[in-house]
C-alpha atoms as a PDB file:
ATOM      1  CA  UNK A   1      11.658 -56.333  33.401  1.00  0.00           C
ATOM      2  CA  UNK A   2       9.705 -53.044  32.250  1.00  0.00           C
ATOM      3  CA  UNK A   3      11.660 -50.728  30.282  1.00  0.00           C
ATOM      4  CA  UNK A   4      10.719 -46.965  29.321  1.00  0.00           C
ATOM      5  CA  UNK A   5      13.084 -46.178  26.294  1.00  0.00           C
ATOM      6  CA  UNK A   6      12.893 -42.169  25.526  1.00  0.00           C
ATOM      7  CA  UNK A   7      13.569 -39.120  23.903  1.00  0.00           C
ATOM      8  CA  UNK A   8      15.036 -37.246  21.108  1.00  0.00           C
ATOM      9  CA  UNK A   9      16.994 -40.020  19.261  1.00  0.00           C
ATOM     10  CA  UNK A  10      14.441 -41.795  17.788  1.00  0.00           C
ATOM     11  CA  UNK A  11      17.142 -43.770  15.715  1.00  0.00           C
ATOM     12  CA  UNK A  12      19.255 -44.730  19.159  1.00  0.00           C
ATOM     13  CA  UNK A  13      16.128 -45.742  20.231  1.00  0.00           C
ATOM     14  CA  UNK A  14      15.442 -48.525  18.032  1.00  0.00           C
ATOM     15  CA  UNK A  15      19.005 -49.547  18.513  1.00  0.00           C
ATOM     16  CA  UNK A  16      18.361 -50.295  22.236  1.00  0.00           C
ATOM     17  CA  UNK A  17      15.415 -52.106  21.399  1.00  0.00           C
ATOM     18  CA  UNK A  18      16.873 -54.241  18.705  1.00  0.00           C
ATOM     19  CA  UNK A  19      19.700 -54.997  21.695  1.00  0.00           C
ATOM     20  CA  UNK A  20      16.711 -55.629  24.407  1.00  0.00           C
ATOM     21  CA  UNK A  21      14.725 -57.870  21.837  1.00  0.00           C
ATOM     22  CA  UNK A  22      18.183 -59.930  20.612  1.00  0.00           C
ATOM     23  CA  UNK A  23      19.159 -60.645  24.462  1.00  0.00           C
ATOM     24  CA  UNK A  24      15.734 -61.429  25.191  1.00  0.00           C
ATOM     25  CA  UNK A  25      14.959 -64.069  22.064  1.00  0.00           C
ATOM     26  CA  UNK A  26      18.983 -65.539  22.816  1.00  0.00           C
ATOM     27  CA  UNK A  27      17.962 -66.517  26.238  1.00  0.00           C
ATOM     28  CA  UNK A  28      14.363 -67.357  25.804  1.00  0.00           C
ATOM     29  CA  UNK A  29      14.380 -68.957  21.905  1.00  0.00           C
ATOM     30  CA  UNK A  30      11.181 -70.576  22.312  1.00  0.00           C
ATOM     31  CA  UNK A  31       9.454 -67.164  23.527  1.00  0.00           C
ATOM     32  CA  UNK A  32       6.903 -64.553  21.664  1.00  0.00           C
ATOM     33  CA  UNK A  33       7.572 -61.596  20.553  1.00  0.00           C
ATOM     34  CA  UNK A  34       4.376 -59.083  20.143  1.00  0.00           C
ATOM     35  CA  UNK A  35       4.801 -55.811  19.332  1.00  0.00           C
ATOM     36  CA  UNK A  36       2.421 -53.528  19.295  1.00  0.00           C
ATOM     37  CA  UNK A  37       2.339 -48.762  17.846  1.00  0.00           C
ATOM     38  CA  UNK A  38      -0.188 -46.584  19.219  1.00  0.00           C
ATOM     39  CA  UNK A  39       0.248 -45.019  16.029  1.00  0.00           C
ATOM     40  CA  UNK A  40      -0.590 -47.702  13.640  1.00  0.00           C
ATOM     41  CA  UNK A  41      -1.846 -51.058  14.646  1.00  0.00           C
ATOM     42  CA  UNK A  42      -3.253 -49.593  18.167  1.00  0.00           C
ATOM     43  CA  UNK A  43      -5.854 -51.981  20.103  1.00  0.00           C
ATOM     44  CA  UNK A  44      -5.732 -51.321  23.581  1.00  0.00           C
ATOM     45  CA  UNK A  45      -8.213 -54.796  23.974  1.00  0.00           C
ATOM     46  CA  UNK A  46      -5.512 -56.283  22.105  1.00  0.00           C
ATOM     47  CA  UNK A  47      -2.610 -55.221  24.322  1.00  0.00           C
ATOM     48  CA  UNK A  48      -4.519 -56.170  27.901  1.00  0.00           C
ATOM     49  CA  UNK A  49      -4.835 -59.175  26.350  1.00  0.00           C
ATOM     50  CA  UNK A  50      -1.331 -59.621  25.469  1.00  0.00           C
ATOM     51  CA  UNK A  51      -0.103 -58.952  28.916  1.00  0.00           C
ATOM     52  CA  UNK A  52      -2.534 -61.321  30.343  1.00  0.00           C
ATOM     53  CA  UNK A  53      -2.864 -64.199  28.004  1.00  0.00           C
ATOM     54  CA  UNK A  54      -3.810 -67.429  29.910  1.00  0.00           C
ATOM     55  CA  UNK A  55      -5.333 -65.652  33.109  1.00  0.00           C
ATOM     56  CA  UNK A  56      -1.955 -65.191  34.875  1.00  0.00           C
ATOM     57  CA  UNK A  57       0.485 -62.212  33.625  1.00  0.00           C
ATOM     58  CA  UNK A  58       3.296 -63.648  31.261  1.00  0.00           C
ATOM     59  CA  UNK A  59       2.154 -67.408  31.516  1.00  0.00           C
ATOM     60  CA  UNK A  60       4.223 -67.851  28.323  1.00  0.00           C
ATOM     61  CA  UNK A  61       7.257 -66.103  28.048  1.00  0.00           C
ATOM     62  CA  UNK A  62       7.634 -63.177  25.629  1.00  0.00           C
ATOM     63  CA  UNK A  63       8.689 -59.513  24.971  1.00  0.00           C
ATOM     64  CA  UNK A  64       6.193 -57.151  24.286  1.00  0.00           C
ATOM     65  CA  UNK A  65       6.710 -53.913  22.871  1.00  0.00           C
ATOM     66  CA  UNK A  66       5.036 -51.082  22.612  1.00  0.00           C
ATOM     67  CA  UNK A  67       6.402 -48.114  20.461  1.00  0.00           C
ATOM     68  CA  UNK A  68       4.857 -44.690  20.892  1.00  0.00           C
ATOM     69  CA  UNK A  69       2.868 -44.688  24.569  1.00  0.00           C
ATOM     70  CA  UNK A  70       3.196 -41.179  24.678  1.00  0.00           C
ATOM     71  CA  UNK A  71       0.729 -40.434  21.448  1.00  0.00           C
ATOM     72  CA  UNK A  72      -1.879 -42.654  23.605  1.00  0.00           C
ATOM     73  CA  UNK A  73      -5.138 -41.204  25.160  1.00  0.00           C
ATOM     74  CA  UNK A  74      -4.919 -40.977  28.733  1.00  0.00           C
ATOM     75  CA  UNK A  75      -7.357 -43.536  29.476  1.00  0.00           C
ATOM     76  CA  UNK A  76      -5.773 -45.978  27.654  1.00  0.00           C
ATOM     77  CA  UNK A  77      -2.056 -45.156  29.396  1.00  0.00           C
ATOM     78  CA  UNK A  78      -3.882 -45.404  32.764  1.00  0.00           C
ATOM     79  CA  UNK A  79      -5.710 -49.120  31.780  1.00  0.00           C
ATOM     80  CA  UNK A  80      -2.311 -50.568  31.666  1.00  0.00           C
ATOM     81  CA  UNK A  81      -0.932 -49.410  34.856  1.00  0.00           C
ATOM     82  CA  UNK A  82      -2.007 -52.977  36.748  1.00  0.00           C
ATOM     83  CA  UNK A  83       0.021 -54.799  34.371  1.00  0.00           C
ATOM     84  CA  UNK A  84       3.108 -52.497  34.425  1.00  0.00           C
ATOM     85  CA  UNK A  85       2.747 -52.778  38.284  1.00  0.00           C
ATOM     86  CA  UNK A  86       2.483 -56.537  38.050  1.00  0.00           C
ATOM     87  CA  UNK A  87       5.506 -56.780  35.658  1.00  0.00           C
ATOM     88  CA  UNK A  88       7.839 -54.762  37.176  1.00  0.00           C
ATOM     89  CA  UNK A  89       8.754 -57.033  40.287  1.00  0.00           C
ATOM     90  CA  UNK A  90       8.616 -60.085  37.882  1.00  0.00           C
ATOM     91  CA  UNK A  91      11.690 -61.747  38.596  1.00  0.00           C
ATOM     92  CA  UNK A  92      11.398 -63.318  35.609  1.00  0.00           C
ATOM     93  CA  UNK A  93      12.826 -62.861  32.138  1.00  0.00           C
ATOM     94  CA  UNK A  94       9.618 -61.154  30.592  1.00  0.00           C
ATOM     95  CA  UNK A  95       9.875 -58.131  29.035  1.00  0.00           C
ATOM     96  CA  UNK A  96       7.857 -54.813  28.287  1.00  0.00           C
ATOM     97  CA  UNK A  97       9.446 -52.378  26.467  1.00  0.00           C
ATOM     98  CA  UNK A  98       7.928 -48.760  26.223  1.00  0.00           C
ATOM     99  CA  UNK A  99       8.884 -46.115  23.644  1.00  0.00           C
ATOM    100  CA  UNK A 100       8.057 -42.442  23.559  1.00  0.00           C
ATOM    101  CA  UNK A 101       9.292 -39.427  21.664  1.00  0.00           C
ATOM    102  CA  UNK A 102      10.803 -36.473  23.895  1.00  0.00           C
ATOM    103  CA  UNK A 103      10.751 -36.905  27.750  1.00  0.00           C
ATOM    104  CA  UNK A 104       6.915 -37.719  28.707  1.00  0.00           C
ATOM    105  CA  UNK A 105       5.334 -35.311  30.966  1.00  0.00           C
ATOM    106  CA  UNK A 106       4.886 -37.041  34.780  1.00  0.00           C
ATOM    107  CA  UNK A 107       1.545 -35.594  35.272  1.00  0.00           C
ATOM    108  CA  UNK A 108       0.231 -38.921  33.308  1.00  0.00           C
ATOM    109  CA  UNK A 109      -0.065 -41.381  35.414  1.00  0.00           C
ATOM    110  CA  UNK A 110       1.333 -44.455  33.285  1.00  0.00           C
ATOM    111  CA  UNK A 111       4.573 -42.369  32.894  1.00  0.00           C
ATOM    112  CA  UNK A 112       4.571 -41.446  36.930  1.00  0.00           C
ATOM    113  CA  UNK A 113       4.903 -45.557  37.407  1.00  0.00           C
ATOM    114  CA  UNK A 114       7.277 -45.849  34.477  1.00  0.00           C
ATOM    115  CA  UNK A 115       9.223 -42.720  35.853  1.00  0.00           C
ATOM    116  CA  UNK A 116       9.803 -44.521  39.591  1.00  0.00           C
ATOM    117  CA  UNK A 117       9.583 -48.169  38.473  1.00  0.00           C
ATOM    118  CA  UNK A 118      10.989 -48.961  35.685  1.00  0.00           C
ATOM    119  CA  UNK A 119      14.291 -48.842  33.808  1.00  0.00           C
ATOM    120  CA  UNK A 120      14.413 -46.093  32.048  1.00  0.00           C
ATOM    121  CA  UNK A 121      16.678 -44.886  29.342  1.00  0.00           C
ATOM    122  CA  UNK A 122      17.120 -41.230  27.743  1.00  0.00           C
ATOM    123  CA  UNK A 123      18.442 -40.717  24.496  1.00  0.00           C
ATOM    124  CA  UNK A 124      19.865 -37.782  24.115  1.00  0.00           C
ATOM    125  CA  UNK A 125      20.625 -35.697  19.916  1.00  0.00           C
ATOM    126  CA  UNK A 126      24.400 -36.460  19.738  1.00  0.00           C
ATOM    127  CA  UNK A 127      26.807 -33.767  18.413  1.00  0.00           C
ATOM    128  CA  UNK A 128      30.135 -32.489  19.575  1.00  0.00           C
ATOM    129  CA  UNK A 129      32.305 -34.962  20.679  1.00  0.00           C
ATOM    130  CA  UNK A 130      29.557 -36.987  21.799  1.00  0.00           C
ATOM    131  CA  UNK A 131      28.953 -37.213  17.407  1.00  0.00           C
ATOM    132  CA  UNK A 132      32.385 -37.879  16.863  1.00  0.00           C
ATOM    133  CA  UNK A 133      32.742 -40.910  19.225  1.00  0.00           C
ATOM    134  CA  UNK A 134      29.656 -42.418  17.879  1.00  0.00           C
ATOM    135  CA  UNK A 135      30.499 -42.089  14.202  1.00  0.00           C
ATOM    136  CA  UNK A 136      34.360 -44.090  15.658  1.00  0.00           C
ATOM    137  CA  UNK A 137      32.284 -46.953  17.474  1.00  0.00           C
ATOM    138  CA  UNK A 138      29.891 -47.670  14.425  1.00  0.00           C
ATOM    139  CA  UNK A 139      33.138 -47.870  12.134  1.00  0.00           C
ATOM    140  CA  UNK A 140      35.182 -50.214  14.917  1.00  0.00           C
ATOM    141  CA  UNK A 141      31.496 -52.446  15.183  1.00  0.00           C
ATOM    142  CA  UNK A 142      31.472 -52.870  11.148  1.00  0.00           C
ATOM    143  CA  UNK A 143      35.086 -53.460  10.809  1.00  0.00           C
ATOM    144  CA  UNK A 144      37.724 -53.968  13.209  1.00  0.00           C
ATOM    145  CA  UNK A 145      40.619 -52.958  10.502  1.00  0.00           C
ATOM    146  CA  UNK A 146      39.140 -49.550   9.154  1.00  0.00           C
ATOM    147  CA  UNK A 147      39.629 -46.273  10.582  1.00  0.00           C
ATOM    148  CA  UNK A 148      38.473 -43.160  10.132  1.00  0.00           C
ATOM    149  CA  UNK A 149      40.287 -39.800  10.298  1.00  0.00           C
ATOM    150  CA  UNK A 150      39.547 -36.489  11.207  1.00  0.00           C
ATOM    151  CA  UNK A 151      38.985 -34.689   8.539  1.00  0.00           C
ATOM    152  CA  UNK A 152      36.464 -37.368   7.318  1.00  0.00           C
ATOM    153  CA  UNK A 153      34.879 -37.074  10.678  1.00  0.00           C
ATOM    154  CA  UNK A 154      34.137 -33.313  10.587  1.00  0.00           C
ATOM    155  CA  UNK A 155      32.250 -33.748   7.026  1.00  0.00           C
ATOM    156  CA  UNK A 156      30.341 -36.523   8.055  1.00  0.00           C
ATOM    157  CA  UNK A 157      29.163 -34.501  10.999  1.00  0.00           C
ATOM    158  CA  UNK A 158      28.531 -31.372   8.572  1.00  0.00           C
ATOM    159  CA  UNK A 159      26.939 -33.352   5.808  1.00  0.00           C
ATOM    160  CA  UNK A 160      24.306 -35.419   8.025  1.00  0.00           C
ATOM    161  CA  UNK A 161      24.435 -33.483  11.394  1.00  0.00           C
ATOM    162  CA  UNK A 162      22.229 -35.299  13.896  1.00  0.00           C
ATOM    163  CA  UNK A 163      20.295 -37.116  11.467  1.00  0.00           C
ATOM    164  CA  UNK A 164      21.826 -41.106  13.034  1.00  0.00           C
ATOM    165  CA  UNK A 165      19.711 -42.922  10.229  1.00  0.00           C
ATOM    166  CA  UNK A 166      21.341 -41.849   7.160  1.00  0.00           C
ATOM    167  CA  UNK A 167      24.637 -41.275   9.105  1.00  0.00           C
ATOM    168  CA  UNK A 168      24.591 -45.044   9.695  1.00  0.00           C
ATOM    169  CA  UNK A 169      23.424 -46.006   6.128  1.00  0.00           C
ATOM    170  CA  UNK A 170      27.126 -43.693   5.099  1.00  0.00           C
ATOM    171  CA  UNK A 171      28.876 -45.553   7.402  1.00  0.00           C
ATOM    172  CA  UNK A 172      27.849 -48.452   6.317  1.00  0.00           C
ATOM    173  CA  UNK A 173      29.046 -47.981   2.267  1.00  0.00           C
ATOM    174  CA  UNK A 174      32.087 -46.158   3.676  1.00  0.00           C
ATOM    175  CA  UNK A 175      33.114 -49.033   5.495  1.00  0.00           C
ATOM    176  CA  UNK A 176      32.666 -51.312   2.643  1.00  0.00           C
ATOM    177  CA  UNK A 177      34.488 -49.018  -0.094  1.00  0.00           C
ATOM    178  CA  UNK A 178      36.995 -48.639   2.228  1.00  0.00           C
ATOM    179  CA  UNK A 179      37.680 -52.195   3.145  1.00  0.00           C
ATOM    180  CA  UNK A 180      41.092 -52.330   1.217  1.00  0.00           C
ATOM    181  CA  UNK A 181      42.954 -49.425   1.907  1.00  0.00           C
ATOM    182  CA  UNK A 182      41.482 -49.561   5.727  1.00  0.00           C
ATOM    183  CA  UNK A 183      41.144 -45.764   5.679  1.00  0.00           C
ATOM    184  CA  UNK A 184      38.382 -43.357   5.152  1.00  0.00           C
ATOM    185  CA  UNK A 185      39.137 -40.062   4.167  1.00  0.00           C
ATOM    186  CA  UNK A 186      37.534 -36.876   3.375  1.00  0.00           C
ATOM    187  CA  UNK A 187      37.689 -37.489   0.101  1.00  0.00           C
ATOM    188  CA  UNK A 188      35.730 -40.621   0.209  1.00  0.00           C
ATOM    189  CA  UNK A 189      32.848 -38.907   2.288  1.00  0.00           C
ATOM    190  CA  UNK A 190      32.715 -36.145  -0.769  1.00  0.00           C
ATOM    191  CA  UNK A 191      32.669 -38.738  -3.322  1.00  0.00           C
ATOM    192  CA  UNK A 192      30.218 -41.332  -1.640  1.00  0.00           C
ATOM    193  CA  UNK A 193      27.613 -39.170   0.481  1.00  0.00           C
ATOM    194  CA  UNK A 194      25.601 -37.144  -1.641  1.00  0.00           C
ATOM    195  CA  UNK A 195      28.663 -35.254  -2.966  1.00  0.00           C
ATOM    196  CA  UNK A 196      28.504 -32.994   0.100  1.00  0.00           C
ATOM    197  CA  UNK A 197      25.192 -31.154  -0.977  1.00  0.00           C
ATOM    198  CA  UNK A 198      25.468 -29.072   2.400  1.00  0.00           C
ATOM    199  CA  UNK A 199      28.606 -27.338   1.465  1.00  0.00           C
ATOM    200  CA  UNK A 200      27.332 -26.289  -1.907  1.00  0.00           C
ATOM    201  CA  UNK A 201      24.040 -24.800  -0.699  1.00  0.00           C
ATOM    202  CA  UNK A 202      26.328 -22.435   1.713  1.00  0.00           C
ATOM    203  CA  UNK A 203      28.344 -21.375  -1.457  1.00  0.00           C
ATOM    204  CA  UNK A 204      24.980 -20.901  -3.098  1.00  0.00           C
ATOM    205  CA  UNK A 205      23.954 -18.872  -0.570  1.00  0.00           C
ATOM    206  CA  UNK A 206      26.705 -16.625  -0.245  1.00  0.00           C
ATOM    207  CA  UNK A 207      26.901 -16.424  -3.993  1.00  0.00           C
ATOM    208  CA  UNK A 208      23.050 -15.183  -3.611  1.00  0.00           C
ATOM    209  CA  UNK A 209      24.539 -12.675  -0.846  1.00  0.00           C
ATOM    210  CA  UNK A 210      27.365 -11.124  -2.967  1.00  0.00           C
ATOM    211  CA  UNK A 211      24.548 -10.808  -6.207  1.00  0.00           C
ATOM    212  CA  UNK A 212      27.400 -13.208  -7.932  1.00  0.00           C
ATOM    213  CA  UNK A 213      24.811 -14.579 -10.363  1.00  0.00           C
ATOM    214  CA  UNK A 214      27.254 -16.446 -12.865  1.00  0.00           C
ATOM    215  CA  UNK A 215      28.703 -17.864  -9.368  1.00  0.00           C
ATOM    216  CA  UNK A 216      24.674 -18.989  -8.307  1.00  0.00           C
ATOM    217  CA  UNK A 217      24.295 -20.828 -11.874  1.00  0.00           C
ATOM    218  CA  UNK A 218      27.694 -22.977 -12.022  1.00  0.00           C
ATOM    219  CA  UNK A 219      26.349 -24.127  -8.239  1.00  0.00           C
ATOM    220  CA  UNK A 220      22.992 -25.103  -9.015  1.00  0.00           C
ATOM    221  CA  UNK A 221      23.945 -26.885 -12.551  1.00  0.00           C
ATOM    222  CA  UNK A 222      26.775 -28.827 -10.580  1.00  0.00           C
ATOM    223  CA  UNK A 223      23.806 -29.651  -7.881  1.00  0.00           C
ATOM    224  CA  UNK A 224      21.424 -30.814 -10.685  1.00  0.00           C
ATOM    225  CA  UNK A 225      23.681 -32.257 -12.187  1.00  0.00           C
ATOM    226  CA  UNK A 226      25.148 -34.801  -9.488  1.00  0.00           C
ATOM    227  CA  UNK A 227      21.404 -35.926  -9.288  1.00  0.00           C
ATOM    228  CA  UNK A 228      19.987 -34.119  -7.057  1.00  0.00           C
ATOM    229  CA  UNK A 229      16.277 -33.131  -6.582  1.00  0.00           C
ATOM    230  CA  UNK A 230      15.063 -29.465  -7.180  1.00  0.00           C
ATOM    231  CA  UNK A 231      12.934 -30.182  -4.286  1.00  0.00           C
ATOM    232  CA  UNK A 232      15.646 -31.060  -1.820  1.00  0.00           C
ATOM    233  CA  UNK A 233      18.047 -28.226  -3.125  1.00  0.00           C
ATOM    234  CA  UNK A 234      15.207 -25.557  -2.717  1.00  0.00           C
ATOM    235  CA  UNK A 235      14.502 -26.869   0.874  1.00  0.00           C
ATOM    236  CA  UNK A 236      18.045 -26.836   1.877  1.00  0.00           C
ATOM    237  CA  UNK A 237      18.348 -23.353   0.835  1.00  0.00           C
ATOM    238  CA  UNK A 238      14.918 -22.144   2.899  1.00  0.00           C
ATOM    239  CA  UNK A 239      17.008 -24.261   5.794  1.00  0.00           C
ATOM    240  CA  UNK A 240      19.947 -22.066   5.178  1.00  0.00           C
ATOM    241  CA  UNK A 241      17.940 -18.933   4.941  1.00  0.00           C
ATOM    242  CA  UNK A 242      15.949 -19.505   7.859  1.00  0.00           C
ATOM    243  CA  UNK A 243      19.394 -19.967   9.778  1.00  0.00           C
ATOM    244  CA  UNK A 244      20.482 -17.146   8.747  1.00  0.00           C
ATOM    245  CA  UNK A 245      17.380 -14.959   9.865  1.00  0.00           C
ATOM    246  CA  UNK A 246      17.220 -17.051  13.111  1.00  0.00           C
ATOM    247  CA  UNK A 247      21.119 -15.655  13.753  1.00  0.00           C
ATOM    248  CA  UNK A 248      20.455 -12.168  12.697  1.00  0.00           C
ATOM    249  CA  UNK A 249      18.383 -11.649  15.592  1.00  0.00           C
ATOM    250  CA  UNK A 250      20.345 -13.005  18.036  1.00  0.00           C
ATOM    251  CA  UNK A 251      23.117 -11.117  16.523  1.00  0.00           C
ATOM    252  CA  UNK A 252      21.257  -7.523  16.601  1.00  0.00           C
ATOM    253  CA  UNK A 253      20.987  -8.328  20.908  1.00  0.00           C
ATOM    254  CA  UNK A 254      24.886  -7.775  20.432  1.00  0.00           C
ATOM    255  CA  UNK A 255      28.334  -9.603  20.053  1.00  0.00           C
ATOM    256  CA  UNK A 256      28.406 -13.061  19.587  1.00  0.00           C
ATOM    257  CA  UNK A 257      30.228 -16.087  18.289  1.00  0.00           C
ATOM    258  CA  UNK A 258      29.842 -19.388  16.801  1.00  0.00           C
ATOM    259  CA  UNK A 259      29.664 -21.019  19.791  1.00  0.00           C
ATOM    260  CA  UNK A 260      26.874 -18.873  21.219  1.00  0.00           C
ATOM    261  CA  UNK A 261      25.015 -19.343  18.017  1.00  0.00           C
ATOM    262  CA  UNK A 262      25.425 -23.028  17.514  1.00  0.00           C
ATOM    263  CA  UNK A 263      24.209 -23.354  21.209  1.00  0.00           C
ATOM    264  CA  UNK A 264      21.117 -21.517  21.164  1.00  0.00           C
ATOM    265  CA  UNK A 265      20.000 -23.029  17.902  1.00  0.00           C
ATOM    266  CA  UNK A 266      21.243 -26.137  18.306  1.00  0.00           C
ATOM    267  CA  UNK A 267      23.108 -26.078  14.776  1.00  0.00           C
ATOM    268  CA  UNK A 268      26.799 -27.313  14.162  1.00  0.00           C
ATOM    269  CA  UNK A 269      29.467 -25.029  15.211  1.00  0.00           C
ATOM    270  CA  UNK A 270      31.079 -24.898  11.355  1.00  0.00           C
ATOM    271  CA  UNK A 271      27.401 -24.491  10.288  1.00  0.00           C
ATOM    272  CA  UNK A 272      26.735 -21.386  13.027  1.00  0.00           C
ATOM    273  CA  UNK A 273      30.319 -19.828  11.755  1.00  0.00           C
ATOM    274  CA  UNK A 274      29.651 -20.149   8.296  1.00  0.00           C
ATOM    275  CA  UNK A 275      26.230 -18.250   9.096  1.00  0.00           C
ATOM    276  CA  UNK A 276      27.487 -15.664  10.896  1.00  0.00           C
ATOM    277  CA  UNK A 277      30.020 -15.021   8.125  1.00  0.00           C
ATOM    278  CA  UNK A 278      27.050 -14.604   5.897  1.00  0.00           C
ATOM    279  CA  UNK A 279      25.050 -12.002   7.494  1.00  0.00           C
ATOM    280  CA  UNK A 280      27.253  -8.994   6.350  1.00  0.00           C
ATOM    281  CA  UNK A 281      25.911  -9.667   2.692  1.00  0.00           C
ATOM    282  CA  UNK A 282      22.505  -9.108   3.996  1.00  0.00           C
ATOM    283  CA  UNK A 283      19.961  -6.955   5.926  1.00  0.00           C
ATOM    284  CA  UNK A 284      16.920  -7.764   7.738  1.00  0.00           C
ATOM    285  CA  UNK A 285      14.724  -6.640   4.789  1.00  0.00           C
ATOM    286  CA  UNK A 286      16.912  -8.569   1.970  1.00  0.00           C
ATOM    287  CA  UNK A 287      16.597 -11.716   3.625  1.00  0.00           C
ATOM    288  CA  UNK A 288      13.179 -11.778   4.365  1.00  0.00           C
ATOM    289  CA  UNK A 289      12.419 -10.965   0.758  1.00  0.00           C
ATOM    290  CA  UNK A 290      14.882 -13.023  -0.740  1.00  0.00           C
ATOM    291  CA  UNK A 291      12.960 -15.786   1.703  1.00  0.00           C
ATOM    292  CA  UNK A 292       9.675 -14.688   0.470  1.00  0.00           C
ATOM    293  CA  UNK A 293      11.047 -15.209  -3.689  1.00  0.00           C
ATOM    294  CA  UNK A 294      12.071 -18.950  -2.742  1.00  0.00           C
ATOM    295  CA  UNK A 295       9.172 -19.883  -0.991  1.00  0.00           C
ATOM    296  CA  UNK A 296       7.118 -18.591  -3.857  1.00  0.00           C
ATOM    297  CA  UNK A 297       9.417 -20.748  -6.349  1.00  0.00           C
ATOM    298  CA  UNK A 298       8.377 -23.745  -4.032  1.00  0.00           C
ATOM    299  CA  UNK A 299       4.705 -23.055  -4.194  1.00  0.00           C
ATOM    300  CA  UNK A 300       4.539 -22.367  -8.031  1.00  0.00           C
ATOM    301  CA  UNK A 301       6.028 -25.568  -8.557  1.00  0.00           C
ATOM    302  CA  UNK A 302       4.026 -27.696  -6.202  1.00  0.00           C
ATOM    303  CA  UNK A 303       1.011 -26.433  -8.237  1.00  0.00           C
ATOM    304  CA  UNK A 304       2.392 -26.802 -11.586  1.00  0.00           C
ATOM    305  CA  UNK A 305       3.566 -23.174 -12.988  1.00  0.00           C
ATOM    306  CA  UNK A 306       6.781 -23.938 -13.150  1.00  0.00           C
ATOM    307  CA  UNK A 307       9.396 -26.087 -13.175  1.00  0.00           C
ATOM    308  CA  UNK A 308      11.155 -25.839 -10.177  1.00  0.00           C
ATOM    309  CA  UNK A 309      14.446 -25.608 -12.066  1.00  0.00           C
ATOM    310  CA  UNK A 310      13.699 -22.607 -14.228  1.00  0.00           C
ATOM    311  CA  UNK A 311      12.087 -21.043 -10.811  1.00  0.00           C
ATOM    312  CA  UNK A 312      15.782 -20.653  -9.195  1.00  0.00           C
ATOM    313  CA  UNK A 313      17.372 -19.874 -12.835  1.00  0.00           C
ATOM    314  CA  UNK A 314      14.835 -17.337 -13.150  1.00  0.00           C
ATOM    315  CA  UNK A 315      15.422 -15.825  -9.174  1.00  0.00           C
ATOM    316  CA  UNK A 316      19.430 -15.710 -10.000  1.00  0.00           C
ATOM    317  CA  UNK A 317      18.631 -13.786 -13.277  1.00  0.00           C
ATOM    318  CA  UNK A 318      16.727 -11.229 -11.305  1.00  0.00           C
ATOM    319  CA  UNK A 319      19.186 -10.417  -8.546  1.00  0.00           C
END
């Protein structure tokens, strides 16, 4: 069997692989299992020789993977075509798995064969409902008792949005604090996950907005204070700025809503709403200048100038 495993969700990905390799090394315990990234350990000698060990494809059972074909040159993609050709009727339990990032363009050859061939598997960025029902199963796979309600649902979603890896890794230590009670609530997302850094960077922002400075300085001394890094708080708010130019555009073409605005940019619907409540403390000019000031508070620390804290005191004091 020759799989192609694709696209945006790198983490869902690796998932399906870790499934394919488990089934594979259940039924076949005495097989290999190679693996192989064009990115990193990349030998294309290596590979051909992999897939035809012993003169005759697959003489010993294994799974070979190999992450990343789409970063490969083209004439290495087209030197393994023979194999993938040879593989795919195997009626054996043999494996090749394939990985790429977004959906591989068909005018490469080794993808055409993949493409009409193999088995191949999209993964699609979850959010909506699609989000919601993923963030259920992982709970129900890590405990059978523990449930999670809505409320805790929505922040999970706003805290992590689409990023699977460390929405698992919250999961995870939600499931376990919660293994007593059997419930996980808002609360217990607030208090666990970062101490729901997202929400407090759109009250920064709108504090910025309004020119509240004593507002801006009790937000980022409660951020620094939980532990968190200047670095991360000053890239969260050039995320949140950036949004909010990105929607000001789309909003001078005319009316629009949330969902509009979380469609085209591909952003959470409570994160587009919260945005386009925003933009009537701003102009076009004001936010690219107040863009401008942090990106120079990023630089000047990066180089040493300043501390990155007393950059954003400093910005808040001149509002």
């Amino acid at each position: 069997m020759v799989y192609l495993l694709f696209g945006k969700a790198n983490f869902l990905i690796k998932e399906e692989q870790k499934r394919i390799v488990a089934d594979f090394a259940r039924k076949n315990p005495e097989a290999n299992i190679e693996k192989f990234d064009v990115e990193e350990n990349w030998d294309i000698s290596k590979v051909r020789e992999s897939l035809g060990q012993g003169g005759g494809l697959f003489s010993t059972k294994k799974i070979i993977l190999i992450k990343n074909i789409d970063k490969a040159n083209k004439q290495d993609g087209e030197s393994l075509i023979d194999f993938v050709k040879l593989a795919i009727p195997d009626g054996s339990d043999n494996t090749i798995i394939f990985t790429a990032g977004d959906k591989p363009t068909k005018k490469d050859k080794i993808f055409r064969v993949l493409f009409s061939k193999a088995r191949t598997i999209e993964f699609k960025q979850l959010q909506g409902d699609g989000l919601r029902k993923w963030i259920i199963k992982q709970v129900s796979l890590l405990s059978k008792e523990v449930k999670i309600d809505g409320n805790a649902l929505s922040q999970l979603e706003l805290m992590f949005g689409k990023d699977l890896w460390q929405l698992n890794n919250a999961i995870n230590v939600l499931v376990n604090f919660a293994e007593e009670k059997k419930q996980i609530t808002k609360t217990d997302v607030d208090e666990i996950c970062r101490g729901n850094v997202d929400v407090k960077i759109f009250d920064f922002v709108d504090a910025i907005g309004a020119r509240n400075k004593s507002r801006a300085i009790d937000l980022l001394n409660s951020l620094l204070n939980q532990g968190e890094n200047g670095f991360y708080i000053l890239s969260m708010i050039l995320f949140q700025l950036r949004n909010l130019i990105k929607v000001f555009s789309i909003a001078k073409k005319g009316p629009t809503n949330p969902t509009i605005v979380s469609k085209k940019l591909s952003i959470h619907p409570f994160v587009a709403q919260k945005t386009l409540g925003q933009l009537n403390n701003f102009s076009a000019n004001s936010l690219k200048k107040i863009y401008q000031q942090i990106a120079d508070i990023d630089y000047q620390a990066k180089i040493g100038d300043k501390a990155i804290e007393d950059g954003l005191t400093d910005f808040i004091v001149s509002l």
